[in-house]
PDB file of N, CA and C in Angstrom:
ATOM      1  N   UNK A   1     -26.351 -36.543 -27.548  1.00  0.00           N
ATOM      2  CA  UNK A   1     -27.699 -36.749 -28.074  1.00  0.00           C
ATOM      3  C   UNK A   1     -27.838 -36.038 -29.420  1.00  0.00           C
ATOM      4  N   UNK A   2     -28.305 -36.756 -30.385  1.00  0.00           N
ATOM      5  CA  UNK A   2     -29.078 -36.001 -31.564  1.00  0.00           C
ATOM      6  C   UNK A   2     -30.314 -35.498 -31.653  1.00  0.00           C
ATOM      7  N   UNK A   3     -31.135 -34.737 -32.036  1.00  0.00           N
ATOM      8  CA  UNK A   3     -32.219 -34.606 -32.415  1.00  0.00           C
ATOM      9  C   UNK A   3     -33.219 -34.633 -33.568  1.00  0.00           C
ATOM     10  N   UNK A   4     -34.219 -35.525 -33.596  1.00  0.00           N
ATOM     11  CA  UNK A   4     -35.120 -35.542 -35.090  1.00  0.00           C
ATOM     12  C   UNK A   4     -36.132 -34.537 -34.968  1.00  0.00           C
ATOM     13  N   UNK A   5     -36.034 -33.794 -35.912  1.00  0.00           N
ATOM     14  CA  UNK A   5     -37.382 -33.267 -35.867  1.00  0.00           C
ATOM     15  C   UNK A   5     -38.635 -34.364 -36.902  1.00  0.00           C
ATOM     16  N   UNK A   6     -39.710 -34.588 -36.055  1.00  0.00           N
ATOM     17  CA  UNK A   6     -40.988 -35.164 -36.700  1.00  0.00           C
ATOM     18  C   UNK A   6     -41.985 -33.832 -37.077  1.00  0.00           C
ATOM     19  N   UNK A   7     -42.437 -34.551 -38.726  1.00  0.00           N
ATOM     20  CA  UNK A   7     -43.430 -34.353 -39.682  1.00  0.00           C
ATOM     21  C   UNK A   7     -44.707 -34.064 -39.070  1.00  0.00           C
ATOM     22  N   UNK A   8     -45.172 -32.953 -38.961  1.00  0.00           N
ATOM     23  CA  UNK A   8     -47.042 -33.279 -38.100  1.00  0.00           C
ATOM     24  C   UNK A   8     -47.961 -34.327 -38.404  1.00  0.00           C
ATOM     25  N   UNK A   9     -47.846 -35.031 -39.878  1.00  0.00           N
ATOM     26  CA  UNK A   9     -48.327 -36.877 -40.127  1.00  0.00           C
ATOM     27  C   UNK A   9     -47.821 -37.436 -39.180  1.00  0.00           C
ATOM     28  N   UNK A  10     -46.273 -37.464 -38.593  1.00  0.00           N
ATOM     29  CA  UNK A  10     -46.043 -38.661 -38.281  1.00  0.00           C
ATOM     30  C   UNK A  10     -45.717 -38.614 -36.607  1.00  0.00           C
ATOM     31  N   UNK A  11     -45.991 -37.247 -36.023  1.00  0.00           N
ATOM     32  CA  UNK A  11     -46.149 -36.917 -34.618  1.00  0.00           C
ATOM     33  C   UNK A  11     -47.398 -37.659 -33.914  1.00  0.00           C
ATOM     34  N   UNK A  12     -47.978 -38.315 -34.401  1.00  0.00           N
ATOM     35  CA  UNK A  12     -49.095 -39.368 -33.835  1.00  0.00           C
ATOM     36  C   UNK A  12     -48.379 -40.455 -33.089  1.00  0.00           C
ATOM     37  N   UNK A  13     -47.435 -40.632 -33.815  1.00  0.00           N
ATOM     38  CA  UNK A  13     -47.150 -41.783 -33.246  1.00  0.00           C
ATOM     39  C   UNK A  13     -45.545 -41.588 -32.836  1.00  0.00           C
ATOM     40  N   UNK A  14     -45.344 -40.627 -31.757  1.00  0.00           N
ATOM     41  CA  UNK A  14     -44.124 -39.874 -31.212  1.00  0.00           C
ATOM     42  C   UNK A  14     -44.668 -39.407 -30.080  1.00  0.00           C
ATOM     43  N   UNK A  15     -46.250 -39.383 -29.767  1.00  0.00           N
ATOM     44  CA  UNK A  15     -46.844 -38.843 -28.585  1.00  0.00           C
ATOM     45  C   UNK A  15     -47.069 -36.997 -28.342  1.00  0.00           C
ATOM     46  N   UNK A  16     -47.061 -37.387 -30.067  1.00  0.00           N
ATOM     47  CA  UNK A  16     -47.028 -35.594 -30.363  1.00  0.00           C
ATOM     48  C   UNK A  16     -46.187 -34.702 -30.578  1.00  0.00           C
ATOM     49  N   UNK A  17     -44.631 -35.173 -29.571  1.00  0.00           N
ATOM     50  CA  UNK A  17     -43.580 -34.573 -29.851  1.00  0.00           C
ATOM     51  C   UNK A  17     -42.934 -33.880 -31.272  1.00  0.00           C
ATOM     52  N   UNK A  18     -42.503 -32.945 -31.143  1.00  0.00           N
ATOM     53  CA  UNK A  18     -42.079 -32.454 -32.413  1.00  0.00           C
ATOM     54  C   UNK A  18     -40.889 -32.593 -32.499  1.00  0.00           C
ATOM     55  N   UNK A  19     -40.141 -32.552 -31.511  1.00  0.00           N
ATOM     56  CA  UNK A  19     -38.680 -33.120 -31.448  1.00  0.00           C
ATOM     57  C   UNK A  19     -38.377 -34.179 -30.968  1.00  0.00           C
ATOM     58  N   UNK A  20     -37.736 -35.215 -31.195  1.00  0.00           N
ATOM     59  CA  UNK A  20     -37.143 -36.376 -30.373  1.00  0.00           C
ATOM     60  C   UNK A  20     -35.636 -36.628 -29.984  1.00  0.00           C
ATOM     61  N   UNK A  21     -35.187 -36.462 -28.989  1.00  0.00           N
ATOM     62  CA  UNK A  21     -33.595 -36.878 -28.853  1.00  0.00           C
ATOM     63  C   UNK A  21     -33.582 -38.008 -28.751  1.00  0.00           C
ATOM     64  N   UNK A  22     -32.279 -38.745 -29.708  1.00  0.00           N
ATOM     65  CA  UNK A  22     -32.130 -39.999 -29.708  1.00  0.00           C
ATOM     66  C   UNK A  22     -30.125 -40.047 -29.277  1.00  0.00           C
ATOM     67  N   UNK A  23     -30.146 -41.362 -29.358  1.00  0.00           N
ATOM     68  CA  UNK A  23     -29.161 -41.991 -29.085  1.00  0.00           C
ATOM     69  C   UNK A  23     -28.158 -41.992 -30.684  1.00  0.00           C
ATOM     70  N   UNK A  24     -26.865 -42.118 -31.392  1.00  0.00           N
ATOM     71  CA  UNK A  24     -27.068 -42.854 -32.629  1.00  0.00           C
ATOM     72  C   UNK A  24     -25.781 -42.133 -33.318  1.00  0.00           C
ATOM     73  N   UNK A  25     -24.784 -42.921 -33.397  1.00  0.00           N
ATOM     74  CA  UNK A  25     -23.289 -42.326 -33.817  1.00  0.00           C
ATOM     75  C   UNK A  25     -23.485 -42.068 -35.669  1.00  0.00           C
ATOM     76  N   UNK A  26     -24.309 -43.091 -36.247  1.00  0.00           N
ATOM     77  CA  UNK A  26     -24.855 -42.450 -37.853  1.00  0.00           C
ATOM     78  C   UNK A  26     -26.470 -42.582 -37.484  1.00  0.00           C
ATOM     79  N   UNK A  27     -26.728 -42.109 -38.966  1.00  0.00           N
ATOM     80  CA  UNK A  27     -27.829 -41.948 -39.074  1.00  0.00           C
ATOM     81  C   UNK A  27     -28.901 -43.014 -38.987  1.00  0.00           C
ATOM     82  N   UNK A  28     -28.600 -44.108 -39.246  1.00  0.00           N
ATOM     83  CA  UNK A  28     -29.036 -45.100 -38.995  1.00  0.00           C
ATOM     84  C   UNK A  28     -29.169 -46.121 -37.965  1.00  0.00           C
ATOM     85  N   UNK A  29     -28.311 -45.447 -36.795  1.00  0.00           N
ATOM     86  CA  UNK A  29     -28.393 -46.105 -35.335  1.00  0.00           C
ATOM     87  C   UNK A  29     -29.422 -45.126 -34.712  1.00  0.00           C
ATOM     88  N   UNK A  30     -29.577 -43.466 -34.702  1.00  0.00           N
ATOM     89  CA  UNK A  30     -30.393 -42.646 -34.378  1.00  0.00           C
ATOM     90  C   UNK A  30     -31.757 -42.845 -35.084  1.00  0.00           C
ATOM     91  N   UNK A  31     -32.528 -43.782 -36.115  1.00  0.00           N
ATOM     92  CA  UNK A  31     -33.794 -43.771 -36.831  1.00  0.00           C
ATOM     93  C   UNK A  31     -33.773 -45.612 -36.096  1.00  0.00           C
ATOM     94  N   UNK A  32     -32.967 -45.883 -36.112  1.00  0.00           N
ATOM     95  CA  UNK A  32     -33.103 -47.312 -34.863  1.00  0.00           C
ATOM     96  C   UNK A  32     -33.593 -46.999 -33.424  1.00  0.00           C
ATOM     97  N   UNK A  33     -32.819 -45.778 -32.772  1.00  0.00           N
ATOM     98  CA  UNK A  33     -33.547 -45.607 -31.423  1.00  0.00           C
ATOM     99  C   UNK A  33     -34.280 -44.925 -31.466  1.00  0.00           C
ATOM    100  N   UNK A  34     -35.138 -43.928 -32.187  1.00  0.00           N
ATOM    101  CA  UNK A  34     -35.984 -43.531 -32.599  1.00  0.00           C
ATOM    102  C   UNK A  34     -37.136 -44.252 -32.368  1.00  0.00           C
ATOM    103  N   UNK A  35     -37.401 -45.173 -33.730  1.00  0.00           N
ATOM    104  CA  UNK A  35     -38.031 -46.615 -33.907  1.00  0.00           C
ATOM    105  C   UNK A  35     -38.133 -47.280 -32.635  1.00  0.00           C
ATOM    106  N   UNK A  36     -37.022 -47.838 -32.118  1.00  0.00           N
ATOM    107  CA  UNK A  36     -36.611 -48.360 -30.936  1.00  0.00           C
ATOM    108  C   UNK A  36     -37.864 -47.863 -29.444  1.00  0.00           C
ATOM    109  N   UNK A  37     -37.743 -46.211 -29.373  1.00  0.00           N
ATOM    110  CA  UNK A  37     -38.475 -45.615 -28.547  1.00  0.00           C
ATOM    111  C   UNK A  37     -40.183 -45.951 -28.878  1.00  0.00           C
ATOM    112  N   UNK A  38     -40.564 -45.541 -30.285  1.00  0.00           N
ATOM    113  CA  UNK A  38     -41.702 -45.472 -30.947  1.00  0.00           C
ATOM    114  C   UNK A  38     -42.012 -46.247 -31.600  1.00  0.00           C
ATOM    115  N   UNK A  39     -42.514 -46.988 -31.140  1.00  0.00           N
ATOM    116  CA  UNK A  39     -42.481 -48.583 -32.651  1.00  0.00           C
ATOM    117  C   UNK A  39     -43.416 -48.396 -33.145  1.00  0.00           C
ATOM    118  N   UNK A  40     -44.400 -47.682 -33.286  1.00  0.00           N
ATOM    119  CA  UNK A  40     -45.362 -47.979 -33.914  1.00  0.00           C
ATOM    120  C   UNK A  40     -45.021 -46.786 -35.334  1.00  0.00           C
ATOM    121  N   UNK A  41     -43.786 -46.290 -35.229  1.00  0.00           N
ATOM    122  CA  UNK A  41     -43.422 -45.007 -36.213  1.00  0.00           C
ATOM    123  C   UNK A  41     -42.473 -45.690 -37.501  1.00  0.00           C
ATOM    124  N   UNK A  42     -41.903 -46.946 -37.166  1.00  0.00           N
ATOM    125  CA  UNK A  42     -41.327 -48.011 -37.901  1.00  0.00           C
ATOM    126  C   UNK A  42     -42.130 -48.024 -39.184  1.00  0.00           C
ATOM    127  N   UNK A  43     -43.322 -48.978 -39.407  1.00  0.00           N
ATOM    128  CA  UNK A  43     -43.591 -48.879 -40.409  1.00  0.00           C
ATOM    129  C   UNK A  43     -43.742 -47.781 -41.364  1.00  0.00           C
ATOM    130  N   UNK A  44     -44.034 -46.403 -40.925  1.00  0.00           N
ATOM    131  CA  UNK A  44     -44.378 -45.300 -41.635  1.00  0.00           C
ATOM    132  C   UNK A  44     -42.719 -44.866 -42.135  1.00  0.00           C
ATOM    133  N   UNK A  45     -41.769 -45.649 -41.610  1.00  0.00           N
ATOM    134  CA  UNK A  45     -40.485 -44.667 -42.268  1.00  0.00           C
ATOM    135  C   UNK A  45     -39.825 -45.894 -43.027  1.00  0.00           C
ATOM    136  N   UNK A  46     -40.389 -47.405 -42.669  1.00  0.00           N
ATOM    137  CA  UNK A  46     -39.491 -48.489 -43.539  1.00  0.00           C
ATOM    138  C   UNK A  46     -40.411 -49.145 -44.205  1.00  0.00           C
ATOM    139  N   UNK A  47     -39.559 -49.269 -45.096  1.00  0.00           N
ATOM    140  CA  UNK A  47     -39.876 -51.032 -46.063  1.00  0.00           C
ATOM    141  C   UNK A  47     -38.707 -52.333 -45.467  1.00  0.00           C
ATOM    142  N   UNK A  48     -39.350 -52.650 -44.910  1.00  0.00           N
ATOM    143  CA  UNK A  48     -38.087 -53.841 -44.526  1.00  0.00           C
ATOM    144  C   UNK A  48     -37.090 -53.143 -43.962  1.00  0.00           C
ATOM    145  N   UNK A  49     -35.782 -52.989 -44.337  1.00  0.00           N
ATOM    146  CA  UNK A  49     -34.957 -53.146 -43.347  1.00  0.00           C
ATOM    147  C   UNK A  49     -34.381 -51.540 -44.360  1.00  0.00           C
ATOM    148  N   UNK A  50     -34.948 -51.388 -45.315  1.00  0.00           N
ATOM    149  CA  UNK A  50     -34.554 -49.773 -45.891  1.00  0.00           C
ATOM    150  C   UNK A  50     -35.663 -48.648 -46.020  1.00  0.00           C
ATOM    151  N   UNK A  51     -35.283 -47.493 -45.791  1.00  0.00           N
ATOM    152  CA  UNK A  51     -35.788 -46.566 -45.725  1.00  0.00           C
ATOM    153  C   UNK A  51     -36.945 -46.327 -47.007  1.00  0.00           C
ATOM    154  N   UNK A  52     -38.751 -46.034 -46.775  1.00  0.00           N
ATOM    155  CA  UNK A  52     -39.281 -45.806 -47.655  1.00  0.00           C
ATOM    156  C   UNK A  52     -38.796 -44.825 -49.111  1.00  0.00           C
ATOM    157  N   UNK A  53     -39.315 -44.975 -50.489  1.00  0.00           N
ATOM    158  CA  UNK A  53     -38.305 -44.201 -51.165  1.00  0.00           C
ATOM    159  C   UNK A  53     -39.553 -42.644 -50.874  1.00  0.00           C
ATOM    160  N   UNK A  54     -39.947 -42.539 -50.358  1.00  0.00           N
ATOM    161  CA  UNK A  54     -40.991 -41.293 -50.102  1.00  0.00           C
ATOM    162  C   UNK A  54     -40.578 -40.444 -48.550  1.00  0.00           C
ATOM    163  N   UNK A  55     -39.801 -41.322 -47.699  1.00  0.00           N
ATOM    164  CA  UNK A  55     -38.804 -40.638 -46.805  1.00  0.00           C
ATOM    165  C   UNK A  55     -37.568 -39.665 -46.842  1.00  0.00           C
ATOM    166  N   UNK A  56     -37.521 -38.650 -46.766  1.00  0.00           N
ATOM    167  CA  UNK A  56     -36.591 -37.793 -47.066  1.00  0.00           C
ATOM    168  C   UNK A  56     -35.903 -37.508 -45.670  1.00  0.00           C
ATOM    169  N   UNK A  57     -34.400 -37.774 -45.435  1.00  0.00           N
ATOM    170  CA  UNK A  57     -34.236 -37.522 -44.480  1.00  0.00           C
ATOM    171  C   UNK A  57     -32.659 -36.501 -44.394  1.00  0.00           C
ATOM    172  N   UNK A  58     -32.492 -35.556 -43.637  1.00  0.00           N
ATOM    173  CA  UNK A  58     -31.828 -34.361 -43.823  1.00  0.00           C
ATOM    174  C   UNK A  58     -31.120 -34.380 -42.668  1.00  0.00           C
ATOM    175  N   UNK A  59     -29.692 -34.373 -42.829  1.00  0.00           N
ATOM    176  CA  UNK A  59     -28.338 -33.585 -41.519  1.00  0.00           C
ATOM    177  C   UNK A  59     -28.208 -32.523 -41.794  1.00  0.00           C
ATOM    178  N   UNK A  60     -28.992 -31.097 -41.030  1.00  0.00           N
ATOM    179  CA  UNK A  60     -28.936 -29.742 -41.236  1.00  0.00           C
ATOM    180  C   UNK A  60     -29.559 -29.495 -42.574  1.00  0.00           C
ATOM    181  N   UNK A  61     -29.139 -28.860 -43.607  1.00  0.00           N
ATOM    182  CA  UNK A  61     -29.166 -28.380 -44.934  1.00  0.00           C
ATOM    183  C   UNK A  61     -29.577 -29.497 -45.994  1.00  0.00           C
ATOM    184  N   UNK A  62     -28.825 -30.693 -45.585  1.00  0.00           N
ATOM    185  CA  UNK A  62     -28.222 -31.861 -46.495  1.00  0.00           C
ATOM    186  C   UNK A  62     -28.704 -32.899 -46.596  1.00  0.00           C
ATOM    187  N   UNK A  63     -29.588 -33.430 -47.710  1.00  0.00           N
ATOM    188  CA  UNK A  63     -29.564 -34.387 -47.932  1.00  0.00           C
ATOM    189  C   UNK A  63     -29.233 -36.119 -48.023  1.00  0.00           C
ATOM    190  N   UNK A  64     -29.443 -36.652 -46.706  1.00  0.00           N
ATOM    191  CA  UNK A  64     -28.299 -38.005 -46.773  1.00  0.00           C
ATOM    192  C   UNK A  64     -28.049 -38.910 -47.968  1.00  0.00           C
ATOM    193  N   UNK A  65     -29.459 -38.480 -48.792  1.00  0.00           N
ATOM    194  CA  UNK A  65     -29.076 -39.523 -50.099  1.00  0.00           C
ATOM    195  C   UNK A  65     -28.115 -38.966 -51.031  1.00  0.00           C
ATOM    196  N   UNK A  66     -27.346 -38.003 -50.449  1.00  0.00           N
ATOM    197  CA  UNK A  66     -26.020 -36.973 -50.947  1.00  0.00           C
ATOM    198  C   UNK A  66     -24.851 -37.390 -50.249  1.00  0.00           C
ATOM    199  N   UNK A  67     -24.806 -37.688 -49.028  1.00  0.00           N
ATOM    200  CA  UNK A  67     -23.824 -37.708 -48.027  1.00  0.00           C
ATOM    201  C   UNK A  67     -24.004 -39.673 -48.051  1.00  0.00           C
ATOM    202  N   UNK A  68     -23.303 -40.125 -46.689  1.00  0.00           N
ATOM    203  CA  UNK A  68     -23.230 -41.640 -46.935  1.00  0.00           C
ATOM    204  C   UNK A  68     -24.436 -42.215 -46.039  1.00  0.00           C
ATOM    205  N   UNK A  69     -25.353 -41.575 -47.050  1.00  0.00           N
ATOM    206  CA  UNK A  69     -27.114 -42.436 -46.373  1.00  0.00           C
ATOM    207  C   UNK A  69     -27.142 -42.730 -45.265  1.00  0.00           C
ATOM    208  N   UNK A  70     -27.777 -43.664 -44.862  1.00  0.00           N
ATOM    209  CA  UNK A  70     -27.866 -44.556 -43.169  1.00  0.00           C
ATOM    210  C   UNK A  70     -26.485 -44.163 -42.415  1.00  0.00           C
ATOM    211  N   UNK A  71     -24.927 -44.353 -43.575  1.00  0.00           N
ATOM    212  CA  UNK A  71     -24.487 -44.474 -42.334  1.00  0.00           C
ATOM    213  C   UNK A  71     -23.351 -43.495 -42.227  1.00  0.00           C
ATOM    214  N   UNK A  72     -23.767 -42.027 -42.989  1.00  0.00           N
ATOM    215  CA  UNK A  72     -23.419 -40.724 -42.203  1.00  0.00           C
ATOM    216  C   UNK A  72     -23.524 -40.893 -40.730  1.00  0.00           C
ATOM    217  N   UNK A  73     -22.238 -40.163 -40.789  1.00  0.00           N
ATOM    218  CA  UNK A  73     -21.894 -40.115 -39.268  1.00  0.00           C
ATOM    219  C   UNK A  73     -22.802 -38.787 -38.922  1.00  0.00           C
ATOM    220  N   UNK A  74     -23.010 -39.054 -37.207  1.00  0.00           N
ATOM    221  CA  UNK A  74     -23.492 -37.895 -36.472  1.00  0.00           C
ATOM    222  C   UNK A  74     -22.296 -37.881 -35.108  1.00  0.00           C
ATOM    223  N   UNK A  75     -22.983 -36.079 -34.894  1.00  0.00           N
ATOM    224  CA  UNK A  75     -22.023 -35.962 -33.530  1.00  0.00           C
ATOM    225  C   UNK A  75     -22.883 -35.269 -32.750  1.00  0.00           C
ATOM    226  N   UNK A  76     -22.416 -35.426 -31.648  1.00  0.00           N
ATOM    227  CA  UNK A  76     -23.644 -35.215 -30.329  1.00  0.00           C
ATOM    228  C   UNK A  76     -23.844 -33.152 -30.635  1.00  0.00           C
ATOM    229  N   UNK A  77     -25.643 -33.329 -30.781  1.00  0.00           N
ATOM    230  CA  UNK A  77     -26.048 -32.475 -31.024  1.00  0.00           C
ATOM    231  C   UNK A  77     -26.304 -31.543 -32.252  1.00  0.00           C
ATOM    232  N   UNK A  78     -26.011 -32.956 -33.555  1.00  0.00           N
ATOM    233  CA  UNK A  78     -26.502 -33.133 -34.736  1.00  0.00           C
ATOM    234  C   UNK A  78     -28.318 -32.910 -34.745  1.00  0.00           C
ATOM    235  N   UNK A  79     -28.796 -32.278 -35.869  1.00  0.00           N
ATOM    236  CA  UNK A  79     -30.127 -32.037 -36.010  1.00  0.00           C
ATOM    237  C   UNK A  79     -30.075 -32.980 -37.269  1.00  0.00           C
ATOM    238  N   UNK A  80     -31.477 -33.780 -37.114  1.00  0.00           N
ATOM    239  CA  UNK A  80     -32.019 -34.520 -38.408  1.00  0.00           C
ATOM    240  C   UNK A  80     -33.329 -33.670 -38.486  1.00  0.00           C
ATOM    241  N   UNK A  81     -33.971 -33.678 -40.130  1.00  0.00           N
ATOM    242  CA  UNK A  81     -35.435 -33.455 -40.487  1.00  0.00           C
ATOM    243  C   UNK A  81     -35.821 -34.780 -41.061  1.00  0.00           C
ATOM    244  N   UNK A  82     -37.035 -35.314 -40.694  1.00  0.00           N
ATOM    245  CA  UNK A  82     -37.407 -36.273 -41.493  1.00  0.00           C
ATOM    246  C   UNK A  82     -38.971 -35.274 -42.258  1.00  0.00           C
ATOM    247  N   UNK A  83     -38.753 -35.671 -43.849  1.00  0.00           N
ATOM    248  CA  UNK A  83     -39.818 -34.535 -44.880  1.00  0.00           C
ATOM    249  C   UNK A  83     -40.073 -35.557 -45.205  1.00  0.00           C
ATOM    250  N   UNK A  84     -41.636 -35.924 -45.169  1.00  0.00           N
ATOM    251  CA  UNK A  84     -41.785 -36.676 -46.325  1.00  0.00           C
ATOM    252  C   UNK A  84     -42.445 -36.177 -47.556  1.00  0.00           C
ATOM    253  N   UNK A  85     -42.211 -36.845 -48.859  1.00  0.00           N
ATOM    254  CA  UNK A  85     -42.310 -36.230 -50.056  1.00  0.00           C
ATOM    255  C   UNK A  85     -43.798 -36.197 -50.097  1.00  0.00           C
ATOM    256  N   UNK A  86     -44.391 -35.078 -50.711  1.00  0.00           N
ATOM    257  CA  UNK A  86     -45.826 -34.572 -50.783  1.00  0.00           C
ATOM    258  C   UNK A  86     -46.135 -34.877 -52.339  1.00  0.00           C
ATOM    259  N   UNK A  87     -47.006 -35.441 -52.340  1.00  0.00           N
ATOM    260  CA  UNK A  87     -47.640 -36.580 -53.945  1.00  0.00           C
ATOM    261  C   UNK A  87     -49.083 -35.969 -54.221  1.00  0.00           C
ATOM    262  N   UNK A  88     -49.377 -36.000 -55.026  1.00  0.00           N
ATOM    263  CA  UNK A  88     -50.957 -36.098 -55.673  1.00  0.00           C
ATOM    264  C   UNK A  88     -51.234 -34.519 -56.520  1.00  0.00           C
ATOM    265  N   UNK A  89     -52.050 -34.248 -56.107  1.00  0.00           N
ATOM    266  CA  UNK A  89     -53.192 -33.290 -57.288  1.00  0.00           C
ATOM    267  C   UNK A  89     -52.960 -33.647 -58.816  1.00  0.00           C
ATOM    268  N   UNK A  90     -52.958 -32.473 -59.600  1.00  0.00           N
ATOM    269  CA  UNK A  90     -52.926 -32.662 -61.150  1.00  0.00           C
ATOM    270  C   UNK A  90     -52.604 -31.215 -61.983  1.00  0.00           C
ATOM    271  N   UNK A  91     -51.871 -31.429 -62.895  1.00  0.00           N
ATOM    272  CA  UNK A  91     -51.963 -30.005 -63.124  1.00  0.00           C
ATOM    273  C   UNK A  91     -53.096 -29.634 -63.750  1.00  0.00           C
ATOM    274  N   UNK A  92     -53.099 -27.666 -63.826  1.00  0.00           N
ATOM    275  CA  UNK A  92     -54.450 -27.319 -63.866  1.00  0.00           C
ATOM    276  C   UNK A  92     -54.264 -27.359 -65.623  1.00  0.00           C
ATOM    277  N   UNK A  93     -55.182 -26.995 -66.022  1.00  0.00           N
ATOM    278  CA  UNK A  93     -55.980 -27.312 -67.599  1.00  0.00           C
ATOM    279  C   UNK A  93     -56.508 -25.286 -67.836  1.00  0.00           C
ATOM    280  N   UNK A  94     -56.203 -25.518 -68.835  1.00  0.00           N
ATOM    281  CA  UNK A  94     -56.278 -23.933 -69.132  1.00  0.00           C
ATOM    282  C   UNK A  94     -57.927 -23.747 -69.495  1.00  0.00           C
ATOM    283  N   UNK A  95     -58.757 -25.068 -69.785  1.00  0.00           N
ATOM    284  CA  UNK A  95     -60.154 -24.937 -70.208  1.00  0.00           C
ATOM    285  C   UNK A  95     -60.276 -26.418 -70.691  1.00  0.00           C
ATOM    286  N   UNK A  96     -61.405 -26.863 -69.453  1.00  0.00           N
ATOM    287  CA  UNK A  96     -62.272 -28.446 -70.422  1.00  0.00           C
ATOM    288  C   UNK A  96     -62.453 -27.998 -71.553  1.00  0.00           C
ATOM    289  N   UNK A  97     -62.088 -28.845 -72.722  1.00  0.00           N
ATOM    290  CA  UNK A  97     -63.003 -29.208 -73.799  1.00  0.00           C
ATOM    291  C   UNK A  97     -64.760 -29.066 -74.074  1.00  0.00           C
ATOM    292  N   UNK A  98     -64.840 -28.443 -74.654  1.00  0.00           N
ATOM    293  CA  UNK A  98     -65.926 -28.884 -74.841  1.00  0.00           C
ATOM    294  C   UNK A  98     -66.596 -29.912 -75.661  1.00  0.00           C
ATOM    295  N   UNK A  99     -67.750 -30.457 -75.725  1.00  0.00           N
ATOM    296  CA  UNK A  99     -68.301 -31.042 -76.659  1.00  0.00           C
ATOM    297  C   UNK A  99     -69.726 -29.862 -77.860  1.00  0.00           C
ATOM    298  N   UNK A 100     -69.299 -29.944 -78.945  1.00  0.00           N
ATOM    299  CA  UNK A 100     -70.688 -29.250 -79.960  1.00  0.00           C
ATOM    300  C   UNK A 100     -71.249 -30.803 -79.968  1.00  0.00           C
ATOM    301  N   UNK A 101     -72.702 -30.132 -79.968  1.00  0.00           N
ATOM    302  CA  UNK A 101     -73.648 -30.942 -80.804  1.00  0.00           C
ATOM    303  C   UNK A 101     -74.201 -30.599 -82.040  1.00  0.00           C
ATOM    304  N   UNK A 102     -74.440 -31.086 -82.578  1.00  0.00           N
ATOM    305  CA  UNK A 102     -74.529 -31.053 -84.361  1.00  0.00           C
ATOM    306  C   UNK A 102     -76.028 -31.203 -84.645  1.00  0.00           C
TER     307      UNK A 102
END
């Protein structure tokens, strides 16, 4: 068995679990039974048939979009993280502008 750890976003739809053991000789047969178990967690990690580009997904330390993506191998009692990438605010401004009136 492998294990994923799930994102607290995406533990809604895992039944809360924070860990999941899956089935999955690469990485991409283990986010299949994953999916497989949880379907309703599918859309939040794909576009079609590839991984969102806002999905970050990790063997231990490592990066898979470093190693051979989907189909890095795993071995029983491999840890995955799935991170997803954190977007928005703005940077801060040292002082609005003002406007003079004349």
């Amino acid at each position: 068995m492998v294990t994923i750890r799930i994102p607290s976003p995406l533990r809604a739809y895992t039944g809360e679990q924070a860990v999941v053991e899956v089935d999955g000789t690469t990485i991409g047969a283990a986010l299949e039974d994953l999916t497989a178990r949880h379907p309703e967690l599918r859309q939040h990690l794909y576009e079609g048939q590839e991984l969102r580009n806002f999905v970050n997904v990790f063997l231990g330390e490592e990066d898979i979009r470093f190693l051979d993506g989907l189909d890095t191998g795993l071995d029983a009692g491999d840890s995955l993280r799935i991170i997803p990438s954190i977007a928005g605010g703005r940077p801060e401004r040292e002082s609005a502008p003002t406007l003079r009136q004349e």
